[in-house]
N, C-alpha and C. Protein backbone atom coordinates (compact mmCIF):
# COMPACT_ATOMS: atom_id res chain seq x y z
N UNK A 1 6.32 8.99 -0.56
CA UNK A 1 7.38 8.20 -1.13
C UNK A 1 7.25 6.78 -0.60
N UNK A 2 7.71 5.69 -1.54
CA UNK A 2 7.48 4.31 -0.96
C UNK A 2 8.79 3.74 -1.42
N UNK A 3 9.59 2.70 -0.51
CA UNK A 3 10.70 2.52 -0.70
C UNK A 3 10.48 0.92 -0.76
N UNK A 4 10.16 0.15 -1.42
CA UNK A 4 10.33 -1.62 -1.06
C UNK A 4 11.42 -1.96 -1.54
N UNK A 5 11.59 -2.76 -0.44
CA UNK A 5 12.80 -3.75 -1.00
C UNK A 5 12.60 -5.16 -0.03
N UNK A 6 13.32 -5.72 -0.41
CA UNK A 6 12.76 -7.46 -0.84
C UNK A 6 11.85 -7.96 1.05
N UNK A 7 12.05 -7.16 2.14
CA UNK A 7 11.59 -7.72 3.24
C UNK A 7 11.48 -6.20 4.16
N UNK A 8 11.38 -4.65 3.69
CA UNK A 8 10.66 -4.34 4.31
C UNK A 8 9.91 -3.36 3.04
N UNK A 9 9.07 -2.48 3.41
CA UNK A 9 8.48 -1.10 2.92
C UNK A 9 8.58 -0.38 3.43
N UNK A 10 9.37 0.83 3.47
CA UNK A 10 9.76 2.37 4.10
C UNK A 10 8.49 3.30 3.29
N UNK A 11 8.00 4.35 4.03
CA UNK A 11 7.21 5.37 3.73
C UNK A 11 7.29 6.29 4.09
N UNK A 12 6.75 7.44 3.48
CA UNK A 12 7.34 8.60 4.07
C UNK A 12 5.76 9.47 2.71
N UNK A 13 5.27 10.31 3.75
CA UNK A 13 3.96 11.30 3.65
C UNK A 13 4.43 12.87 3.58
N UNK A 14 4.56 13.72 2.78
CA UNK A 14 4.94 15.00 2.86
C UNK A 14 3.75 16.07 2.09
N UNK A 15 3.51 17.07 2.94
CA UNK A 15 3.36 18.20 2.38
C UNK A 15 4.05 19.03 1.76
N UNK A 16 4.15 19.56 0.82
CA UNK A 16 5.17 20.30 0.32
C UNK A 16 6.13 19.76 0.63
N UNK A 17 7.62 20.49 1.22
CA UNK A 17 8.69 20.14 0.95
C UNK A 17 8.52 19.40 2.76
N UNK A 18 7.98 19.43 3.45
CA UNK A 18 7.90 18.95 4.98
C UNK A 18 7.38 17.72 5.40
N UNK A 19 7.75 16.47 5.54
CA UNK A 19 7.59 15.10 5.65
C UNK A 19 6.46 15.10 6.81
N UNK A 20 5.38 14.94 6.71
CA UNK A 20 4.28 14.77 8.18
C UNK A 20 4.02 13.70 8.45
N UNK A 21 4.31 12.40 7.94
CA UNK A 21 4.16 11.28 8.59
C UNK A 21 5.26 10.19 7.69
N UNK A 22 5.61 8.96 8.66
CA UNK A 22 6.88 8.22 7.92
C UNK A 22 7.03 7.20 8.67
N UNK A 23 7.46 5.83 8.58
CA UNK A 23 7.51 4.79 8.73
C UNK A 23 8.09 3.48 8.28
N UNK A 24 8.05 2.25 8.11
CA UNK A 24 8.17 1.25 7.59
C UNK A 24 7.29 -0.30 8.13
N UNK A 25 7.52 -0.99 7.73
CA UNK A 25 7.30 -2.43 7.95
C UNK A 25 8.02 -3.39 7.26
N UNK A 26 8.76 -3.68 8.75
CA UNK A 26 9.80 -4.58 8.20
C UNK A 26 9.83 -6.06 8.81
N UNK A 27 10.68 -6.70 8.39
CA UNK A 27 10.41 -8.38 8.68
C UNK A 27 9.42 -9.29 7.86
N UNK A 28 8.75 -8.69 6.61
CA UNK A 28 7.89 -9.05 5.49
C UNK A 28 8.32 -10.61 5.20
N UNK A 29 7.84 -11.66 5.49
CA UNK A 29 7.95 -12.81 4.58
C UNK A 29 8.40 -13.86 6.05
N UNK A 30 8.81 -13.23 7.36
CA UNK A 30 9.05 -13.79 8.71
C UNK A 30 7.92 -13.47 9.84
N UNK A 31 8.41 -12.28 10.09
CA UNK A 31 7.78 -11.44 11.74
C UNK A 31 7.53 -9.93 11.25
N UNK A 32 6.64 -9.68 10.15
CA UNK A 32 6.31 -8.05 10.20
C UNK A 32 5.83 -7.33 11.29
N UNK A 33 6.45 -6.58 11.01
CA UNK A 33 6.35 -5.37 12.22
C UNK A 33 6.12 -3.92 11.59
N UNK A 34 5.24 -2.97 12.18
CA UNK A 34 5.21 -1.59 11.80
C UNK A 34 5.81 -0.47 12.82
N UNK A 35 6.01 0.16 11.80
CA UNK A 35 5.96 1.47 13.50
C UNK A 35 5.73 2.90 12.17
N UNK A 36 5.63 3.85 12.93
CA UNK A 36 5.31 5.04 12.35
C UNK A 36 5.74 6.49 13.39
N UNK A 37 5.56 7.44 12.23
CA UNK A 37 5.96 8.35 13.50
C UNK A 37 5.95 9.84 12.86
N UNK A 38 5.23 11.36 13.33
CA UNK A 38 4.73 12.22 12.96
C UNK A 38 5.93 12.83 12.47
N UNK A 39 5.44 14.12 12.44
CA UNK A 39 6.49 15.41 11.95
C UNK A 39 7.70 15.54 12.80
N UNK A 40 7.23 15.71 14.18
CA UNK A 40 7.97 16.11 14.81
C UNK A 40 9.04 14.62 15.33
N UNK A 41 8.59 13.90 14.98
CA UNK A 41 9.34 12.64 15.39
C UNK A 41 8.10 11.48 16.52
N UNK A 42 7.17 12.04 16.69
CA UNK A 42 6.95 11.30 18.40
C UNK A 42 6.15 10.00 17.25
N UNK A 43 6.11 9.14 17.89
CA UNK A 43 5.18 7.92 17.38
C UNK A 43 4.13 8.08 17.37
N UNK A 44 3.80 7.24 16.19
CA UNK A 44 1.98 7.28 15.96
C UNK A 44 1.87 5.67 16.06
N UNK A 45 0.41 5.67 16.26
CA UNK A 45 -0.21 4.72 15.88
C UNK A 45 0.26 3.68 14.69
N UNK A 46 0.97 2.49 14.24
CA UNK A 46 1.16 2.47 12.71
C UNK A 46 -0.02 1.87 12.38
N UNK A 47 0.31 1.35 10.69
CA UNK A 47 -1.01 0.69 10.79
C UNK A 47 -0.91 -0.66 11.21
N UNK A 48 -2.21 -0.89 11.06
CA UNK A 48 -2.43 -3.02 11.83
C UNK A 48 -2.57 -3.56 10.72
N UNK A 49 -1.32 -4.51 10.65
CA UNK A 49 -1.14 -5.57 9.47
C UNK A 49 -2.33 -6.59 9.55
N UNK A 50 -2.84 -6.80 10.74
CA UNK A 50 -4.30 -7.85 10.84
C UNK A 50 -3.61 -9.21 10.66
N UNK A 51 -4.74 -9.96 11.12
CA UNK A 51 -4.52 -11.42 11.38
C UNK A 51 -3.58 -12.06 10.43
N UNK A 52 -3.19 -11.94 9.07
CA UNK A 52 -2.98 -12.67 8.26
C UNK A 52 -2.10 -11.47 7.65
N UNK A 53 -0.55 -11.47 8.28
CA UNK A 53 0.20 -10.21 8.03
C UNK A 53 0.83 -10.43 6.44
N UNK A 54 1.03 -9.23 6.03
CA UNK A 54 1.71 -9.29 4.63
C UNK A 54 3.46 -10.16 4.49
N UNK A 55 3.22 -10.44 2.97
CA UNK A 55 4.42 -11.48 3.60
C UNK A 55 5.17 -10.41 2.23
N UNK A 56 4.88 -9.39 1.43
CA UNK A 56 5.64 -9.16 0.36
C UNK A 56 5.18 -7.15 0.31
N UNK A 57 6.32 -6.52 0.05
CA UNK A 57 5.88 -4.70 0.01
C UNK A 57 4.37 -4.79 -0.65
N UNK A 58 4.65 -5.17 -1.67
CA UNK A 58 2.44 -5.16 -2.56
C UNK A 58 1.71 -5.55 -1.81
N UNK A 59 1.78 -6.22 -0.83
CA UNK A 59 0.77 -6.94 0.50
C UNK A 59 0.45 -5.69 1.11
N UNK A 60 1.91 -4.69 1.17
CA UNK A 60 1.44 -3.99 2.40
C UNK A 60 0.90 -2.69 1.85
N UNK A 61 0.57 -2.55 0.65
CA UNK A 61 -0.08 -1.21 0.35
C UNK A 61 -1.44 -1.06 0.49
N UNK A 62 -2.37 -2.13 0.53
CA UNK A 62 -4.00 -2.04 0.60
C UNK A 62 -3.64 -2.17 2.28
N UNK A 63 -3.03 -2.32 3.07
CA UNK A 63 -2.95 -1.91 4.58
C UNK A 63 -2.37 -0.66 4.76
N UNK A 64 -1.30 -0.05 4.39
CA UNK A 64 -0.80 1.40 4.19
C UNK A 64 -1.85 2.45 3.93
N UNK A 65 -2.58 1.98 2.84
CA UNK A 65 -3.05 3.20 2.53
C UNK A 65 -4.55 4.17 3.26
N UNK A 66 -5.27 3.10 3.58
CA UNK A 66 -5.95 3.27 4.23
C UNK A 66 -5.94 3.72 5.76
N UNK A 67 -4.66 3.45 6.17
CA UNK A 67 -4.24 3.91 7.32
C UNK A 67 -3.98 5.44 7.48
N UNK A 68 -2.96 5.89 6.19
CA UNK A 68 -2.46 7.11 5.65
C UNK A 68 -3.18 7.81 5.61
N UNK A 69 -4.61 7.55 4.28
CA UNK A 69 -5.71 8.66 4.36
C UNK A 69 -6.09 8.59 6.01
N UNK A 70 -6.52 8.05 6.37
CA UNK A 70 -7.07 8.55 8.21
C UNK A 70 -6.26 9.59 8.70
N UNK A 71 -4.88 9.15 8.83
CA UNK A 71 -3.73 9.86 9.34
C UNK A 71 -3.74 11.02 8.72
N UNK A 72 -4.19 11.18 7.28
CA UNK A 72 -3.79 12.67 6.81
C UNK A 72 -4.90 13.18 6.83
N UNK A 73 -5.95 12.76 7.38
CA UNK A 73 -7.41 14.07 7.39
C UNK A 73 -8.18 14.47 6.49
N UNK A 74 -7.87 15.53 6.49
CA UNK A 74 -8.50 15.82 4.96
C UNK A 74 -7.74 15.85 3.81
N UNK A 75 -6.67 15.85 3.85
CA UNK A 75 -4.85 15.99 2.82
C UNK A 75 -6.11 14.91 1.88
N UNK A 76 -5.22 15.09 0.59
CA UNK A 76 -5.40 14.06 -0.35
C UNK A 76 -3.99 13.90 -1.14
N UNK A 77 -3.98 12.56 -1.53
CA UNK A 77 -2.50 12.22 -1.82
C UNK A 77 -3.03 12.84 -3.40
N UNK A 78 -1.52 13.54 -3.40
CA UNK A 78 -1.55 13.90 -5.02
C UNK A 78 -0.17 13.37 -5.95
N UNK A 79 0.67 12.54 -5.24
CA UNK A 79 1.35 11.86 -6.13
C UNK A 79 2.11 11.00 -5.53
N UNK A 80 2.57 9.63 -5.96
CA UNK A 80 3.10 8.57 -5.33
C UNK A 80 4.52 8.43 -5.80
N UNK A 81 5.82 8.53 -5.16
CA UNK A 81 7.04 8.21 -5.60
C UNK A 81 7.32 7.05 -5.07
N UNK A 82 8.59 6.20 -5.92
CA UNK A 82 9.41 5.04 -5.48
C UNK A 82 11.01 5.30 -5.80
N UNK A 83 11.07 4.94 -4.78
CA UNK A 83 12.88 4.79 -5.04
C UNK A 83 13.36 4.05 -5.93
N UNK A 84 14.08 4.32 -6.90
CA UNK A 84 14.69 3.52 -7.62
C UNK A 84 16.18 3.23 -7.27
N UNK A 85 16.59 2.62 -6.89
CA UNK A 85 18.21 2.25 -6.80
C UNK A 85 19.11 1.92 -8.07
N UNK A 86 18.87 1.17 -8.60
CA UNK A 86 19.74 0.64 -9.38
C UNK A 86 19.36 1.21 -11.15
N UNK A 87 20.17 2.41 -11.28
CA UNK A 87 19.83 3.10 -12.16
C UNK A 87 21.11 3.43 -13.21
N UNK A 88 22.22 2.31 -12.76
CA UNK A 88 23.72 2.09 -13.85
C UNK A 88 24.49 3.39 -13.59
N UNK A 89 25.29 3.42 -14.98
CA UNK A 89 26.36 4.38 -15.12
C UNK A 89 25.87 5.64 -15.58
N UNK A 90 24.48 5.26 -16.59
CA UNK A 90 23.42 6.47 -16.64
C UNK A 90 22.93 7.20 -15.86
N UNK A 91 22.50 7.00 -15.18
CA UNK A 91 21.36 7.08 -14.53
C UNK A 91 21.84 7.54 -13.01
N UNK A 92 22.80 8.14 -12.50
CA UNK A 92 23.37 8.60 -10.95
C UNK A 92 22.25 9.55 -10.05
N UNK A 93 21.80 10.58 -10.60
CA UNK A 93 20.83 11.20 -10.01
C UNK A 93 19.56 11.34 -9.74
N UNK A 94 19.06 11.92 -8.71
CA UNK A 94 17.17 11.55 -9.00
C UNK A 94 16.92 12.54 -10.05
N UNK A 95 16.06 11.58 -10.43
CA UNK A 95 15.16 12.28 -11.91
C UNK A 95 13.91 11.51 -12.02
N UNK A 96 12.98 12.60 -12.40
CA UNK A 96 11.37 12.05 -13.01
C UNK A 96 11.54 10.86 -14.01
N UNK A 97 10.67 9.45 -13.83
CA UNK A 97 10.85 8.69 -14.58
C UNK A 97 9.67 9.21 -16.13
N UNK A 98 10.60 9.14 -17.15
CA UNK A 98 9.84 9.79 -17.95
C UNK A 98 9.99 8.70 -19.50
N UNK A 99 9.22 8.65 -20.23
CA UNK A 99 9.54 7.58 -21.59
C UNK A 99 11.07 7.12 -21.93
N UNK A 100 11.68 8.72 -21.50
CA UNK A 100 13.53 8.41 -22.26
C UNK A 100 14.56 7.84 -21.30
N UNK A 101 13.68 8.05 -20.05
CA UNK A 101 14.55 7.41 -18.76
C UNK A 101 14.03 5.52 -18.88
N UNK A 102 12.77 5.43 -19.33
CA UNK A 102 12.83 4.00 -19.42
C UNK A 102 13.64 3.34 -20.54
């Protein structure tokens, strides 16, 4: 799951229904910062934003992801969600974005 919003990116890695790795980077466009942290809670490694840190969430996905596959081993990502917030008077619950939802 990937959550952006305007100055950080929240993430979150699950197997089945069990979250195995999760994080953010926040301070995007000032002082980014990462942190990360396993199943059980203890910290990981996050990833390294590198010399020339992301200033916007799309910055930080060619640094995310490559971090992620390492972190997940052999796992392969088989599908990418985003939060949608602002989904009106329609729209209250999560639901698959599908042709009739756009």
């Amino acid at each position: 799951m990937i959550n952006a919003g305007s100055s950080s990116l929240k993430f979150a890695f699950y197997e089945e229904e069990r979250r195995i790795i999760s994080g953010q980077v926040d301070g995007l466009g000032s002082q980014p910062a990462a942190k990360a942290s396993g199943q059980d809670g203890e910290a990981l490694e996050p990833p390294n934003l590198g010399r020339k840190p992301p200033t916007t969430p799309s910055q930080v996905l060619p640094v995310l992801l490559p971090w992620a596959k390492e972190m997940l081993g052999g796992r392969r990502l088989a599908a990418l969600g985003h939060r949608v917030v602002q989904g009106g008077v329609r729209h209250t619950r999560h639901e698959r974005v599908t042709p009739d939802v756009k």
